[in-house]
C-alpha atoms as a PDB file:
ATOM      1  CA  UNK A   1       0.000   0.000   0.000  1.00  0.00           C
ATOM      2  CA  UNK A   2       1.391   2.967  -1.412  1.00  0.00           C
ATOM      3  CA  UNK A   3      -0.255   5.118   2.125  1.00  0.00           C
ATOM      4  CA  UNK A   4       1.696   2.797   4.737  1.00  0.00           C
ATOM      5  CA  UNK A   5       4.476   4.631   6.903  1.00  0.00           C
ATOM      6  CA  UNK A   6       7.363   3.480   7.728  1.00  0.00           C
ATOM      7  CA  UNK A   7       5.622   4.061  11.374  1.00  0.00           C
ATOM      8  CA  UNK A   8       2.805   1.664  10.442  1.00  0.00           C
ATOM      9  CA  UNK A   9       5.098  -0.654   8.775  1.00  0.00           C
ATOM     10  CA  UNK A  10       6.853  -0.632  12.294  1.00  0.00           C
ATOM     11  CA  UNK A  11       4.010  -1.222  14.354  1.00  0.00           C
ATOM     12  CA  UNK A  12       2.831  -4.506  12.170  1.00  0.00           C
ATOM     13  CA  UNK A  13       6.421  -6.064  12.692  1.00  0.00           C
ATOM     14  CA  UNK A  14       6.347  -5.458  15.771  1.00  0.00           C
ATOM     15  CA  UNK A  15       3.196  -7.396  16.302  1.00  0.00           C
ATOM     16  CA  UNK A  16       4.014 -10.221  14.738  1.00  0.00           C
ATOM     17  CA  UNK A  17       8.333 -10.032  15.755  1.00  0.00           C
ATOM     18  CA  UNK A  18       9.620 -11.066  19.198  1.00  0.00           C
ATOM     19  CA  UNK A  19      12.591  -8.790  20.186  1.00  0.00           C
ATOM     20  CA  UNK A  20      13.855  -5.415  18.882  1.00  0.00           C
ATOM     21  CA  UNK A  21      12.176  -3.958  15.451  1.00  0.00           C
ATOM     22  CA  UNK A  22      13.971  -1.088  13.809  1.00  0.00           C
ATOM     23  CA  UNK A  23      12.163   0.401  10.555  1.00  0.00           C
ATOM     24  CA  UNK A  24      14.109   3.380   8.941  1.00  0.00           C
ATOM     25  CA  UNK A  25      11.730   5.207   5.979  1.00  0.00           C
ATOM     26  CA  UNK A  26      15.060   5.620   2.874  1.00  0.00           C
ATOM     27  CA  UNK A  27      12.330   7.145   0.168  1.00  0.00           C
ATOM     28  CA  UNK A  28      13.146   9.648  -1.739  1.00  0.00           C
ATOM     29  CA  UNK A  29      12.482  10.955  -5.549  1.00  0.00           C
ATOM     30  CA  UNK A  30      14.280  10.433  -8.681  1.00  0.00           C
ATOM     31  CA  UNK A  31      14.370  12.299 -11.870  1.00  0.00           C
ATOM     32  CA  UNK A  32      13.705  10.158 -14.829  1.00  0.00           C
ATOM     33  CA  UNK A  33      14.738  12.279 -18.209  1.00  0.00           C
ATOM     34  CA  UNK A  34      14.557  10.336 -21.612  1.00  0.00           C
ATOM     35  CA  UNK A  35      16.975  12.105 -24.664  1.00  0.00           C
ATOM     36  CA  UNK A  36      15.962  11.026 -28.084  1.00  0.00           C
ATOM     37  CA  UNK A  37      16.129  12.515 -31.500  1.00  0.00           C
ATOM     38  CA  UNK A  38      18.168  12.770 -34.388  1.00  0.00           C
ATOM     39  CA  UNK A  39      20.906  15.032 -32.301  1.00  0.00           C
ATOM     40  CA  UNK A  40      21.085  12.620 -29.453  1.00  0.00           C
ATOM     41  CA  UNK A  41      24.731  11.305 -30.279  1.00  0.00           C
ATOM     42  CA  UNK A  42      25.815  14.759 -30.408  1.00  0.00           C
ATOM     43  CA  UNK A  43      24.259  16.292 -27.540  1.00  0.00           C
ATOM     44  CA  UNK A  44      25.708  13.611 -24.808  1.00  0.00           C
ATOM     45  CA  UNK A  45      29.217  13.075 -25.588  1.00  0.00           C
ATOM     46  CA  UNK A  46      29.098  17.092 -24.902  1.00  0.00           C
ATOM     47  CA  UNK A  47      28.653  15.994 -21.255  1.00  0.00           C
ATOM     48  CA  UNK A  48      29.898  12.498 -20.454  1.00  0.00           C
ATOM     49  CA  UNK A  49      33.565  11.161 -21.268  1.00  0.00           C
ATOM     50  CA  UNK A  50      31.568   7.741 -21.849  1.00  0.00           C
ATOM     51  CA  UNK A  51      31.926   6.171 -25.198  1.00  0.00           C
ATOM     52  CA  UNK A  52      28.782   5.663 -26.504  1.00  0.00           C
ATOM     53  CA  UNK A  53      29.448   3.493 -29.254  1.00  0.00           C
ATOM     54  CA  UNK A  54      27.077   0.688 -30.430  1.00  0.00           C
ATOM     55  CA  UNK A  55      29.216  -1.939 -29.696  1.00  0.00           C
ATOM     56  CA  UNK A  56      30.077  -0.707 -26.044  1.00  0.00           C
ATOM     57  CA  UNK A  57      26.542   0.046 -25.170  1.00  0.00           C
ATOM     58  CA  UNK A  58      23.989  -1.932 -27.194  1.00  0.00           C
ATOM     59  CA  UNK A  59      20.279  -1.303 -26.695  1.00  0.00           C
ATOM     60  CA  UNK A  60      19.200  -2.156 -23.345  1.00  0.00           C
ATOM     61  CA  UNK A  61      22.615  -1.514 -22.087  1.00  0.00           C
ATOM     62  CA  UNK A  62      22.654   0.145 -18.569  1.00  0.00           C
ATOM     63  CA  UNK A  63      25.659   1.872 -16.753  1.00  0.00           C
ATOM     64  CA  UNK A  64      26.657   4.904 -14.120  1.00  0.00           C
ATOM     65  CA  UNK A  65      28.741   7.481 -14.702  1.00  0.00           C
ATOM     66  CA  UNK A  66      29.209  11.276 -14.423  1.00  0.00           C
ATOM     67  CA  UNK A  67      27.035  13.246 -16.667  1.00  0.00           C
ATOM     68  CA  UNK A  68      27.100  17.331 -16.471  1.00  0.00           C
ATOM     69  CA  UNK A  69      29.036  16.254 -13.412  1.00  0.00           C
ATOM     70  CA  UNK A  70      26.020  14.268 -11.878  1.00  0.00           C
ATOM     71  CA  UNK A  71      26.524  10.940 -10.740  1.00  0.00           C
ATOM     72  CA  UNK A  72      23.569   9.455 -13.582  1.00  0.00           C
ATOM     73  CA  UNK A  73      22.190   6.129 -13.913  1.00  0.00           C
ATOM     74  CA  UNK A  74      21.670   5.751 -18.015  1.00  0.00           C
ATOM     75  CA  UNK A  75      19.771   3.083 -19.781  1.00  0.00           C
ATOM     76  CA  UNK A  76      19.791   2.848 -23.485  1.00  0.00           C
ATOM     77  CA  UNK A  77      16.031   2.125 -24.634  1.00  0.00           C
ATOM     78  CA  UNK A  78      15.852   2.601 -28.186  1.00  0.00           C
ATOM     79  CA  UNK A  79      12.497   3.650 -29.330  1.00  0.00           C
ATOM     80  CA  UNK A  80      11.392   2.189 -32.968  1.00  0.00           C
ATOM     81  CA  UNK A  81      14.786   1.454 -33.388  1.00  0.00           C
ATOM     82  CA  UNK A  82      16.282   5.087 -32.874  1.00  0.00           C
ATOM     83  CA  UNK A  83      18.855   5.303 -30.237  1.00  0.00           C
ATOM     84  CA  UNK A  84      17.111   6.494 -26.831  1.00  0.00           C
ATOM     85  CA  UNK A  85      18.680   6.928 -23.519  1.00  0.00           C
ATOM     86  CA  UNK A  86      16.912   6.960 -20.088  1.00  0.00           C
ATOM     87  CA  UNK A  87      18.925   9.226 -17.405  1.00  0.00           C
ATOM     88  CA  UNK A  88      18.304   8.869 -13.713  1.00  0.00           C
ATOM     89  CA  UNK A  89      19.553  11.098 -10.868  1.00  0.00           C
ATOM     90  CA  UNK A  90      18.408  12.463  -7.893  1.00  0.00           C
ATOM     91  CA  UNK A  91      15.277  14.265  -7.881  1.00  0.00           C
ATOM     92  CA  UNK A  92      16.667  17.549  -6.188  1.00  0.00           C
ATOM     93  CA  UNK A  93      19.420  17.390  -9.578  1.00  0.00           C
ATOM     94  CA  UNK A  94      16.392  17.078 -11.962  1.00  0.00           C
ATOM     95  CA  UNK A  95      16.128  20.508 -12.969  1.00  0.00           C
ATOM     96  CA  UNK A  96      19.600  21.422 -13.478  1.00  0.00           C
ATOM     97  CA  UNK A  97      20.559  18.068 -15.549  1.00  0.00           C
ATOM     98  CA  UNK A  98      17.475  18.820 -17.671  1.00  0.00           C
ATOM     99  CA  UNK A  99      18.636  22.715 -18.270  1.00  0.00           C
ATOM    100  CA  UNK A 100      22.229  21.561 -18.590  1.00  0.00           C
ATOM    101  CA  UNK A 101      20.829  19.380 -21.328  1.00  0.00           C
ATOM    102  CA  UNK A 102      18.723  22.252 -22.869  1.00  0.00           C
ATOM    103  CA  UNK A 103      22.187  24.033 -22.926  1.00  0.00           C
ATOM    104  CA  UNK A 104      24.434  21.604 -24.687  1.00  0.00           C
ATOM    105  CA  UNK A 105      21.667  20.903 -27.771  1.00  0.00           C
ATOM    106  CA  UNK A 106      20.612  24.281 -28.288  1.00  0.00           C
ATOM    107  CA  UNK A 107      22.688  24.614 -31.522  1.00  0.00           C
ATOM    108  CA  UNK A 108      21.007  21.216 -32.486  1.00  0.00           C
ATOM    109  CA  UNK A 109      17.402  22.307 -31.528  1.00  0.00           C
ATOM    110  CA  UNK A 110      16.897  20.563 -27.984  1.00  0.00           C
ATOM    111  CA  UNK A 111      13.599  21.118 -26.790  1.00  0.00           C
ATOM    112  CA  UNK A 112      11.226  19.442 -23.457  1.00  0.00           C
ATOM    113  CA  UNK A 113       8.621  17.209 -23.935  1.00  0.00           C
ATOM    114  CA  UNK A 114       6.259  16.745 -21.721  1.00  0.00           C
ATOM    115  CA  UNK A 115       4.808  13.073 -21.177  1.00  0.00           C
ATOM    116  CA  UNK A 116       1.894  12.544 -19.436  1.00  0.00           C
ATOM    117  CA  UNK A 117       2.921   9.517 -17.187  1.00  0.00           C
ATOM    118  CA  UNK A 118      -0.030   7.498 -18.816  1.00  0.00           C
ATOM    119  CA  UNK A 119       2.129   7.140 -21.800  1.00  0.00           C
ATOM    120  CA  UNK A 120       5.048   5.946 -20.052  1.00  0.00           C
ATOM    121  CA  UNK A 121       6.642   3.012 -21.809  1.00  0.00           C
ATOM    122  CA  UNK A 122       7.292  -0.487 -20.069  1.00  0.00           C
ATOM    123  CA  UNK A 123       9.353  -2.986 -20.672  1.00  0.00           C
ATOM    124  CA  UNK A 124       7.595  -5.944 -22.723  1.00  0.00           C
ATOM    125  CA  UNK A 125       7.616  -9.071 -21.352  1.00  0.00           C
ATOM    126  CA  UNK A 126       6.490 -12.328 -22.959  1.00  0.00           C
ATOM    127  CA  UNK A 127       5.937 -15.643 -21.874  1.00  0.00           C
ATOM    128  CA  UNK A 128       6.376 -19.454 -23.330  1.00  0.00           C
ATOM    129  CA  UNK A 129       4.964 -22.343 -22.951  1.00  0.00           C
END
């Protein structure tokens, strides 16, 4: 339940634990930015060191490293087989990675889109049998 505190969480261990319960409440936001379009392999090499060549980092290819000096989580997710790349970072670093984006592809057109979260992708999954 999406409601339950790490309080209430607490309380029903504690009912059903003999001894010492501890709960400690570790939430907290992430930024989820996804950079696609035709200028994508020349916007991010303008702020990572990372070589993002195809045969280092294949679709569905996930790594960390610094990014506009961020410490980001990216995931390469093509989208109809164009290269797309998920970045992830702390929520309180959101705005500045997305500006700091903005500001590298200017020259190349970079713009926001807004998603609604309805339209979020997710992974496919399939089963056999």
């Amino acid at each position: 339940d999406s409601d339950e505190t790490a309080g209430d969480i607490g309380a029903e261990l504690a009912s059903r634990c003999t001894g010492f319960v501890s709960v400690i409440d570790l939430t907290h936001g992430r930024a989820l930015v996804r950079l696609r379009g035709p200028a994508v392999r020349t916007v991010l090499p303008r702020l990572t060191a990372f070589d993002l060549d195809d045969r280092l980092v294949p679709n569905g290819a996930a790594w960390r490293t610094s990014l506009a000096s961020l410490v980001v989580d990216l995931v390469r997710d093509d989208v109809d087989s164009h290269p797309s790349y998920l970045l992830h970072c702390e929520r309180s670093s959101g705005r500045y990675l997305v500006d700091t984006i903005l500001a590298a592809g200017a020259d190349v057109g970079a713009t926001l889109l807004a998603q609604p979260r309805s339209t979020w992708r997710t992974p496919s999954t399939s089963t056999t049998g």
